[in-house]
Protein backbone atom coordinates (compact mmCIF):
# COMPACT_ATOMS: atom_id res chain seq x y z
CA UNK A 1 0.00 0.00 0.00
CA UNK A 2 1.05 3.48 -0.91
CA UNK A 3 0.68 5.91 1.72
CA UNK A 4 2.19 8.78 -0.46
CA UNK A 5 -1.22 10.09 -1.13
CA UNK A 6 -1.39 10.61 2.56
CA UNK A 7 1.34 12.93 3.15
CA UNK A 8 -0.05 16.09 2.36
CA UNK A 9 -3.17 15.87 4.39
CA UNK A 10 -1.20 13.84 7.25
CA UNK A 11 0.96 17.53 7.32
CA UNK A 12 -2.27 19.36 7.54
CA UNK A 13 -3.49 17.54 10.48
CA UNK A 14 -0.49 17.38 12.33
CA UNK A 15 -0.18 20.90 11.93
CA UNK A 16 -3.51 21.67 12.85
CA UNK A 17 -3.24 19.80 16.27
CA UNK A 18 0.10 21.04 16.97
CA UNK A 19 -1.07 24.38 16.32
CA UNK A 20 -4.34 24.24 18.47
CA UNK A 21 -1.94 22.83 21.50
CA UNK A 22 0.14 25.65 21.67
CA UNK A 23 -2.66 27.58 21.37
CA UNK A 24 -4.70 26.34 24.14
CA UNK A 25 -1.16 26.19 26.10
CA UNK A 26 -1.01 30.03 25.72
CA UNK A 27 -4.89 30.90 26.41
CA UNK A 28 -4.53 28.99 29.64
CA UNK A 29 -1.51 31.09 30.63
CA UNK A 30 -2.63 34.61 29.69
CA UNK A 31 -6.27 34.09 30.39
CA UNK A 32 -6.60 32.07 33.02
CA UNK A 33 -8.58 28.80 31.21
CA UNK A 34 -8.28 25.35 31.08
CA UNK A 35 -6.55 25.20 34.62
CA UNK A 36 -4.30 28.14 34.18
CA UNK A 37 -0.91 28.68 33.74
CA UNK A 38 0.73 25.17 34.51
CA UNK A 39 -2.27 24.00 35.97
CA UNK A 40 -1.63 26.63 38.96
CA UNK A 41 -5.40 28.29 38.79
CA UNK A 42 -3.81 31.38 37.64
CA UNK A 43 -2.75 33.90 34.74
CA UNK A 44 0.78 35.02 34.23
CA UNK A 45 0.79 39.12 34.90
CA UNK A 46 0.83 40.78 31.96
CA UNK A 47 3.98 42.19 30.58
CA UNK A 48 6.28 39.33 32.71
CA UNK A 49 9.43 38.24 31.01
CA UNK A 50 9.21 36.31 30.08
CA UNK A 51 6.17 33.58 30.80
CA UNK A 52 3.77 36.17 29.44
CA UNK A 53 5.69 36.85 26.56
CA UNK A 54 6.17 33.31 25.76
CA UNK A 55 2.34 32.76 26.21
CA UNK A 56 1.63 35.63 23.95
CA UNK A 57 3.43 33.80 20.84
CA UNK A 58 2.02 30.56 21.81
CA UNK A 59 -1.54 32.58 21.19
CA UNK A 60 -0.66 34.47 17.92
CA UNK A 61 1.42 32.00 16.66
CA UNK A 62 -0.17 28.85 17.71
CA UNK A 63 -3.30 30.18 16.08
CA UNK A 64 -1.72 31.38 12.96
CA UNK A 65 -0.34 27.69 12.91
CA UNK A 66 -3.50 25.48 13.65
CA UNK A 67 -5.35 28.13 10.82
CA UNK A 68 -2.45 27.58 8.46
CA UNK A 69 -1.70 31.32 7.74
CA UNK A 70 1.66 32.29 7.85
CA UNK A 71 2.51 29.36 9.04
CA UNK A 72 6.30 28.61 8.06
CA UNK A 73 6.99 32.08 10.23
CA UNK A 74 4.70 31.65 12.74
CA UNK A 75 6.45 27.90 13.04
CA UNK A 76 9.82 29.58 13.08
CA UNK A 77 8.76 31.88 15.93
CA UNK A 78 7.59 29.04 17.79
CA UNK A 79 10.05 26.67 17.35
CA UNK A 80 12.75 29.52 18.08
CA UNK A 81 10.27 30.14 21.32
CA UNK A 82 10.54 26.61 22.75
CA UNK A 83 14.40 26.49 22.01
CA UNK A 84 14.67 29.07 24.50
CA UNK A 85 12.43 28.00 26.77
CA UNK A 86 14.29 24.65 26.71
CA UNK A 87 17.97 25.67 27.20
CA UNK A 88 16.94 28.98 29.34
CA UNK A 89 14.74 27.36 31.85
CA UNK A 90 14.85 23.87 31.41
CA UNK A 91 18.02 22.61 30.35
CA UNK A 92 19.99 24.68 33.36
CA UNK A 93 18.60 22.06 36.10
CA UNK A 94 19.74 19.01 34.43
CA UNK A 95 20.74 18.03 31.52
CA UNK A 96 18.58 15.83 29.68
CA UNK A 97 14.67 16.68 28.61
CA UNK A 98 13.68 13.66 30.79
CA UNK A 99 15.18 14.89 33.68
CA UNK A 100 14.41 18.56 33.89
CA UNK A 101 10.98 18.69 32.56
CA UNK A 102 11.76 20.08 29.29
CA UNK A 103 10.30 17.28 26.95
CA UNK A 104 7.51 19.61 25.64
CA UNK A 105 9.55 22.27 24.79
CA UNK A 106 11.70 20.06 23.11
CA UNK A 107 8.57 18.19 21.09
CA UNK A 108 7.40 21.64 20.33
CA UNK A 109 10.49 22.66 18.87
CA UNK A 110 11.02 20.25 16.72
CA UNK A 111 8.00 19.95 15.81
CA UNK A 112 7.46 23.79 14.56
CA UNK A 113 10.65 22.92 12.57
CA UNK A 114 8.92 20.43 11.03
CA UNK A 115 6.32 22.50 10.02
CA UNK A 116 8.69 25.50 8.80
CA UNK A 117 10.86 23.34 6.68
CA UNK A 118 8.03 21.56 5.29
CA UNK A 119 5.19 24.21 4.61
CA UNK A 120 1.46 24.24 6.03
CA UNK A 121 0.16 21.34 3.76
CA UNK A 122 -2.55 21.58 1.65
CA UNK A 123 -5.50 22.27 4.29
CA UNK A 124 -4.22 25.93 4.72
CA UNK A 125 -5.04 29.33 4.26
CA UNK A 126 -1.68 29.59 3.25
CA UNK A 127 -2.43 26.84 0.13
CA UNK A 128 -5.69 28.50 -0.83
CA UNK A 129 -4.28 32.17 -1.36
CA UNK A 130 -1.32 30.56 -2.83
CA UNK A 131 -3.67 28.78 -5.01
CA UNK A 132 -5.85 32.34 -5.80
CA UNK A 133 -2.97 34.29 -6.36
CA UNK A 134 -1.81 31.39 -8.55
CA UNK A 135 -4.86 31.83 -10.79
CA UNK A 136 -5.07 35.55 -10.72
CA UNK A 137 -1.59 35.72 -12.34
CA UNK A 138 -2.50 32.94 -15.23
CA UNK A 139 -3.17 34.96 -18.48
CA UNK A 140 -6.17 34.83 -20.13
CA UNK A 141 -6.89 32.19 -22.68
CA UNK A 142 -6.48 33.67 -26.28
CA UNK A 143 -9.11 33.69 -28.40
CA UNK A 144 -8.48 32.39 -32.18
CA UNK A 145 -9.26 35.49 -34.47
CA UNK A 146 -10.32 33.25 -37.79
CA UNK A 147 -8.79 34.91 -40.47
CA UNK A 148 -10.97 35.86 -43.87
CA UNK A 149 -9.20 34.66 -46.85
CA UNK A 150 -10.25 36.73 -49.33
């Protein structure tokens, strides 16, 4: 079996539900839902280096991402994001994801790479304006003239 074919929508939804993770991941940190930030009840003060930063791109970005509009540079945020996150706060109290909590940055990551390197996929709203613009530049069929011998 050939699973080819299943590539480009495969890259869609793994986009998608990467993209709506970080998403919810953010809204729970800057407003306060889905348990909070960390699952502590409460929202990260605005303007705090830099959780609520952090939180912010995981909003914008993760929403741009899970949409599929500018998704390779929302991805390239994000995975820049969780890099830091990783060797700035993780990676400091020991050295391996396992052991210092940092696996989810580091899925994240590499994950958003993913997604930069390889594009949105075709279930985006990055593939259907590329489409549009794709058919808005194709000249218009030419007409035959017939020509009068005469």
């Amino acid at each position: 079996m050939k699973f080819d074919r299943y590539s480009g929508p495969v890259l869609s939804l793994f986009r998608i539900v990467t993209g709506l993770l970080f998403f919810c991941h953010g809204l729970s940190s800057i407003f306060n839902v889905f348990g909070g930030n960390q699952g502590s009840g409460q929202a990260i003060p605005i303007g705090t280096w830099p959780g609520w930063w952090a939180a912010l791109i995981q909003v914008v970005c993760g929403g741009l991402i899970a949409i599929g509009l500018f998704a390779r540079a929302g991805a390239f945020l994000s995975s820049g994001s969780m890099a830091y996150a990783y060797f700035v706060v993780h990676q400091p109290r020991e050295l391996l994801p396992l052991q210092n909590g940092g696996e989810l940055p580091v899925l994240f990551c590499w994950s958003f790479f993913l997604i930069f390197i390889l594009g949105a996929g075709p279930w985006s709203l990055d593939a259907v304006l590329s489409r549009r613009g794709r058919q808005a530049e194709a000249p218009a069929p030419v007409l035959a003239e017939a020509s009068v011998e005469g």
